[in-house]
N, C-alpha and C. Protein backbone atom coordinates (compact mmCIF):
# COMPACT_ATOMS: atom_id res chain seq x y z
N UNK A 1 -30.71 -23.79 -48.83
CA UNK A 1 -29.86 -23.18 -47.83
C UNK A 1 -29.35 -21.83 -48.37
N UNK A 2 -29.50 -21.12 -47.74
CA UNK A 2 -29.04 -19.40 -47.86
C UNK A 2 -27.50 -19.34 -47.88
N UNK A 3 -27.38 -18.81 -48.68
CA UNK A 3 -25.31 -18.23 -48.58
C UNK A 3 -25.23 -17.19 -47.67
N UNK A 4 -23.76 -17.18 -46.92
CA UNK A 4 -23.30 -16.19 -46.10
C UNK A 4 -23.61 -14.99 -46.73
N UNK A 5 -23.99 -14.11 -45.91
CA UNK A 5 -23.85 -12.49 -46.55
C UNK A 5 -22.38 -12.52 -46.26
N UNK A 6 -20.99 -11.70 -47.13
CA UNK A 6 -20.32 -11.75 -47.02
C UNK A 6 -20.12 -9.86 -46.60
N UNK A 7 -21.47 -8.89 -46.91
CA UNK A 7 -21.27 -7.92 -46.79
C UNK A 7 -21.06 -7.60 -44.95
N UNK A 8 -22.01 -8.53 -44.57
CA UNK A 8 -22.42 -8.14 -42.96
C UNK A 8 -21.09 -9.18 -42.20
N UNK A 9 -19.99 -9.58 -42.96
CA UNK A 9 -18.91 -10.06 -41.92
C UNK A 9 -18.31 -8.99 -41.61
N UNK A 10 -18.08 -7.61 -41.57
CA UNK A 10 -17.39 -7.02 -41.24
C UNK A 10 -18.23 -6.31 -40.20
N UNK A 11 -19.28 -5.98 -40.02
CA UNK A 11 -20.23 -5.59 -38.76
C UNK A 11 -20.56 -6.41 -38.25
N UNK A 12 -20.40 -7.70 -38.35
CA UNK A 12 -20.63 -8.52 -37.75
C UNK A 12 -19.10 -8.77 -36.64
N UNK A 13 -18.18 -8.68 -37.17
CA UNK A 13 -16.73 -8.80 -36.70
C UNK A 13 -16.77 -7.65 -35.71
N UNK A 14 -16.81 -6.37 -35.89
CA UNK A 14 -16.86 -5.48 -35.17
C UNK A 14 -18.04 -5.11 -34.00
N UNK A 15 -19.18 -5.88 -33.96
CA UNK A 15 -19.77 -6.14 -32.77
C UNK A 15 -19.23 -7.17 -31.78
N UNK A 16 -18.62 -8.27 -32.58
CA UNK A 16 -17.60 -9.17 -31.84
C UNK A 16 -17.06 -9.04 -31.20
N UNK A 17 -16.14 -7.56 -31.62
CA UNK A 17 -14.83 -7.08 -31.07
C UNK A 17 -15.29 -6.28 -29.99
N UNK A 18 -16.32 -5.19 -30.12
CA UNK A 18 -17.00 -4.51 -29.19
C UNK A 18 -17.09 -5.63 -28.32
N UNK A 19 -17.81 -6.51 -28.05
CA UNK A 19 -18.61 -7.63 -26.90
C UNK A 19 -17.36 -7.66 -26.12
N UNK A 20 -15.91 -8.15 -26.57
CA UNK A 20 -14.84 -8.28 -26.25
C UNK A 20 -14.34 -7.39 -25.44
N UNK A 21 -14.42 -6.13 -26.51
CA UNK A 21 -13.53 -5.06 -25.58
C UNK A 21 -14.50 -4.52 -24.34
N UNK A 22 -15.79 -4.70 -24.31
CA UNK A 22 -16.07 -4.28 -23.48
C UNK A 22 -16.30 -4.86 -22.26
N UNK A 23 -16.19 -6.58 -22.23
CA UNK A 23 -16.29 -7.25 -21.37
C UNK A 23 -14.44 -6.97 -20.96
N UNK A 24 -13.32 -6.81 -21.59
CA UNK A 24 -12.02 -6.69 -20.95
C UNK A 24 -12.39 -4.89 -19.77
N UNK A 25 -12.81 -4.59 -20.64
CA UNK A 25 -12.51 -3.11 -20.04
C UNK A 25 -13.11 -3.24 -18.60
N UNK A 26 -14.82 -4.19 -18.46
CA UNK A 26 -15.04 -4.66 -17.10
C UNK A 26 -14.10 -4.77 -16.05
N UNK A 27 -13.37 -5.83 -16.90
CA UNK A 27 -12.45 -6.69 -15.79
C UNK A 27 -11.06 -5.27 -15.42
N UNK A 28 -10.54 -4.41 -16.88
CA UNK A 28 -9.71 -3.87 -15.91
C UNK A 28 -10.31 -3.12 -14.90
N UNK A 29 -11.19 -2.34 -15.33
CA UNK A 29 -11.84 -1.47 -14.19
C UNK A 29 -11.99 -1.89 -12.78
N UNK A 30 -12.42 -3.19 -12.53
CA UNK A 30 -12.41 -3.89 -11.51
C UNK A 30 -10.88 -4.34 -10.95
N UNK A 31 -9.91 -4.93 -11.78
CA UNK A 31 -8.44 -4.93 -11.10
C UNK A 31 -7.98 -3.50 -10.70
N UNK A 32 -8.18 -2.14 -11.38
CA UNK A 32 -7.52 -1.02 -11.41
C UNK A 32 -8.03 -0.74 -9.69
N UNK A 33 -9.75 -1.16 -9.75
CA UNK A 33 -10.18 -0.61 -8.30
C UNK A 33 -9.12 -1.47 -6.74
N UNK A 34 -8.93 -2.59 -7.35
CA UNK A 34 -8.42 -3.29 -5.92
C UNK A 34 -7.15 -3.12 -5.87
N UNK A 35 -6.45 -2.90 -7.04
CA UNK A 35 -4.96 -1.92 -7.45
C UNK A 35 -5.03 -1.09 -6.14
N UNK A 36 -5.90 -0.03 -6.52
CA UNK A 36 -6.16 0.97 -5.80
C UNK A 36 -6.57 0.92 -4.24
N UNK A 37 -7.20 0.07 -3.83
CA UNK A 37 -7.66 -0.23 -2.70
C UNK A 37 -6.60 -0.85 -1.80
N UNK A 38 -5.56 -1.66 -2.48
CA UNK A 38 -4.56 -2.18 -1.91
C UNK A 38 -3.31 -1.22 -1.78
N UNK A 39 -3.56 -0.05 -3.02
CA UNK A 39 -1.93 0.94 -2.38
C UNK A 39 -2.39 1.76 -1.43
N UNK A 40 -3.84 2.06 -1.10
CA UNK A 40 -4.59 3.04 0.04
C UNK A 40 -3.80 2.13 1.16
N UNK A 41 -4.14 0.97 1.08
CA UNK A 41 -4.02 0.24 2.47
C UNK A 41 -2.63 0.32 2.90
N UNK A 42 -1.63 0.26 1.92
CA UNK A 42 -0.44 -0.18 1.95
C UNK A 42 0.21 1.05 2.89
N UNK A 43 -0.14 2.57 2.40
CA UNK A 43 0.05 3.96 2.50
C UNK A 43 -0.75 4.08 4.59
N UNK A 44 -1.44 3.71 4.33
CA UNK A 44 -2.05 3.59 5.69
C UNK A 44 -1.32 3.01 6.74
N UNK A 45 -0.88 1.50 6.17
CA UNK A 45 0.02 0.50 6.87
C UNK A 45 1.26 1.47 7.15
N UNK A 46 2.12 1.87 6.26
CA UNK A 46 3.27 2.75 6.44
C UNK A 46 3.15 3.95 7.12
N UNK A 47 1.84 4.62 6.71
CA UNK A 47 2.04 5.92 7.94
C UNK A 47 1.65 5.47 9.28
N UNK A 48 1.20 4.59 9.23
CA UNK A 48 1.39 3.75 11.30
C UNK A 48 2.16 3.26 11.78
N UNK A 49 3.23 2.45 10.62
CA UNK A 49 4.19 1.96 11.11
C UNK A 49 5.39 3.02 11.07
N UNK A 50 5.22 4.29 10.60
CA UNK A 50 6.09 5.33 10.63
C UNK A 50 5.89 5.88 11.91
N UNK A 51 4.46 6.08 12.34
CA UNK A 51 4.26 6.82 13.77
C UNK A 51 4.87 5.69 14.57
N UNK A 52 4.55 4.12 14.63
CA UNK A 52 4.93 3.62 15.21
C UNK A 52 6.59 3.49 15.54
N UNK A 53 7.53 3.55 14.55
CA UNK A 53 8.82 3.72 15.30
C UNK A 53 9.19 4.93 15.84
N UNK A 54 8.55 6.04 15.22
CA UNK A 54 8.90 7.20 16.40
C UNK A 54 8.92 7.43 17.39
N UNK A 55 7.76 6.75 17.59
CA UNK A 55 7.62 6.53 19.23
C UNK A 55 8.26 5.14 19.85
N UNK A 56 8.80 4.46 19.38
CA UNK A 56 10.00 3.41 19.50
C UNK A 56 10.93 4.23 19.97
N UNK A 57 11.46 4.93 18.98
CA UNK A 57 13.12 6.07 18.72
C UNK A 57 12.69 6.55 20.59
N UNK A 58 12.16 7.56 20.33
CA UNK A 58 11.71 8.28 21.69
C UNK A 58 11.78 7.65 22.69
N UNK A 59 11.03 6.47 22.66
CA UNK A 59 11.21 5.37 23.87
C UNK A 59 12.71 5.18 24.26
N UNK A 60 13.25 4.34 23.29
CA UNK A 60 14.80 4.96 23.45
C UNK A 60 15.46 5.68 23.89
N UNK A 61 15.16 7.21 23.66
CA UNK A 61 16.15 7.96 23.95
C UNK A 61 15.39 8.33 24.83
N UNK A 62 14.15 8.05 25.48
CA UNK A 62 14.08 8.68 27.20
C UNK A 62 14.66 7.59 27.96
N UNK A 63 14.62 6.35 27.34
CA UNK A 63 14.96 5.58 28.46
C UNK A 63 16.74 5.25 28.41
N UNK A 64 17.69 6.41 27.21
CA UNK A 64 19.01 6.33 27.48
C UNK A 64 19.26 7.57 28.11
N UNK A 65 18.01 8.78 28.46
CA UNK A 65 18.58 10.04 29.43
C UNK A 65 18.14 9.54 30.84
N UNK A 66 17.16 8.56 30.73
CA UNK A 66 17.04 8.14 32.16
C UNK A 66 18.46 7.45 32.81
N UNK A 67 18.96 6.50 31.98
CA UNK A 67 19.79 5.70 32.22
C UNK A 67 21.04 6.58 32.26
N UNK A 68 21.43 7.17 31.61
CA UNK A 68 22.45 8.48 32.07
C UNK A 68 22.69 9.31 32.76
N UNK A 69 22.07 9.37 33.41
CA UNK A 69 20.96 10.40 34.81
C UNK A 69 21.15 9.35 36.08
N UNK A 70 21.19 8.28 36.13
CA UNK A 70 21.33 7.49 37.10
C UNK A 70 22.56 6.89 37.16
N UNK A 71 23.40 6.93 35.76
CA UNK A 71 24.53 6.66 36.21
C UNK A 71 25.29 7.47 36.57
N UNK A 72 24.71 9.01 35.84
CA UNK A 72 25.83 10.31 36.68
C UNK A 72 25.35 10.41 38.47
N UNK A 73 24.62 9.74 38.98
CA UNK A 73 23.78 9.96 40.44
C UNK A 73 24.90 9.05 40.84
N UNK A 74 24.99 7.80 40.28
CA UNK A 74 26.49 6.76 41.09
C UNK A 74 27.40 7.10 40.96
N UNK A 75 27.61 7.78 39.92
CA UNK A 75 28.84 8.38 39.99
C UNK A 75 29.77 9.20 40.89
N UNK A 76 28.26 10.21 40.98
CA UNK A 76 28.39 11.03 41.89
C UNK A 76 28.55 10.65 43.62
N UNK A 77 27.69 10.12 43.87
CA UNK A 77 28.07 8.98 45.33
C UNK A 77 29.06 8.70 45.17
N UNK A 78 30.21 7.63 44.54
CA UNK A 78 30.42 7.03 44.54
C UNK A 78 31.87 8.04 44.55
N UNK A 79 32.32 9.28 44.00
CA UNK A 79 33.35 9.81 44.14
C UNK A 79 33.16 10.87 45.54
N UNK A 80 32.27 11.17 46.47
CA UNK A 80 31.79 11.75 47.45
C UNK A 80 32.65 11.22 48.77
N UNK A 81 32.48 9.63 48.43
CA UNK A 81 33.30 8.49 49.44
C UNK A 81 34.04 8.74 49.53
C-alpha cells in the first residue's frame, strides 16, 4: 500500500476549495438574479399603484366640485323662494 503524498494535500485542498467556491458563487448569482427580478417587479407594482391613487385623489375631488356645484344650485333656489 502506497503512503499519502503529504506534498499534494495542499493542492489538493485548494481544488476542494475552488469546487466549493465555485459551486457557492453559482447559487449567489442565481439568488442575486431573482433579488433583482423581484425589486423590478416590486418598483413596477408601486409606480401603478402610484398612478393608481391619483386618479382615485382626482376622482375625489371632481366628484367634491360636482357635489359643491349642486349644492350652491339648492341653495340658490332655495333662497329665490
Amino acid at each position: 500500500m502506497r503512503m499519502f503524498n503529504t506534498k499534494n494535500l495542499p493542492i489538493t485542498k485548494s481544488q476542494a476549495e475552488i469546487s466549493l467556491l465555485k459551486e457557492e458563487n453559482l447559487k449567489l448569482k442565481s439568488l442575486l438574479n431573482s433579488v433583482h427580478s423581484e425589486i423590478y417587479g416590486a418598483r413596477l407594482a408601486a409606480k401603478y399603484l402610484d398612478k393608481e391613487l391619483a386618479g382615485r385623489i382626482q376622482q375625489i375631488q371632481l366628484l367634491g366640485r360636482n357635489m359643491r356645484g349642486t349644492y350652491l344650485n339648492i341653495f340658490e333656489i332655495l333662497n329665490r323662494g
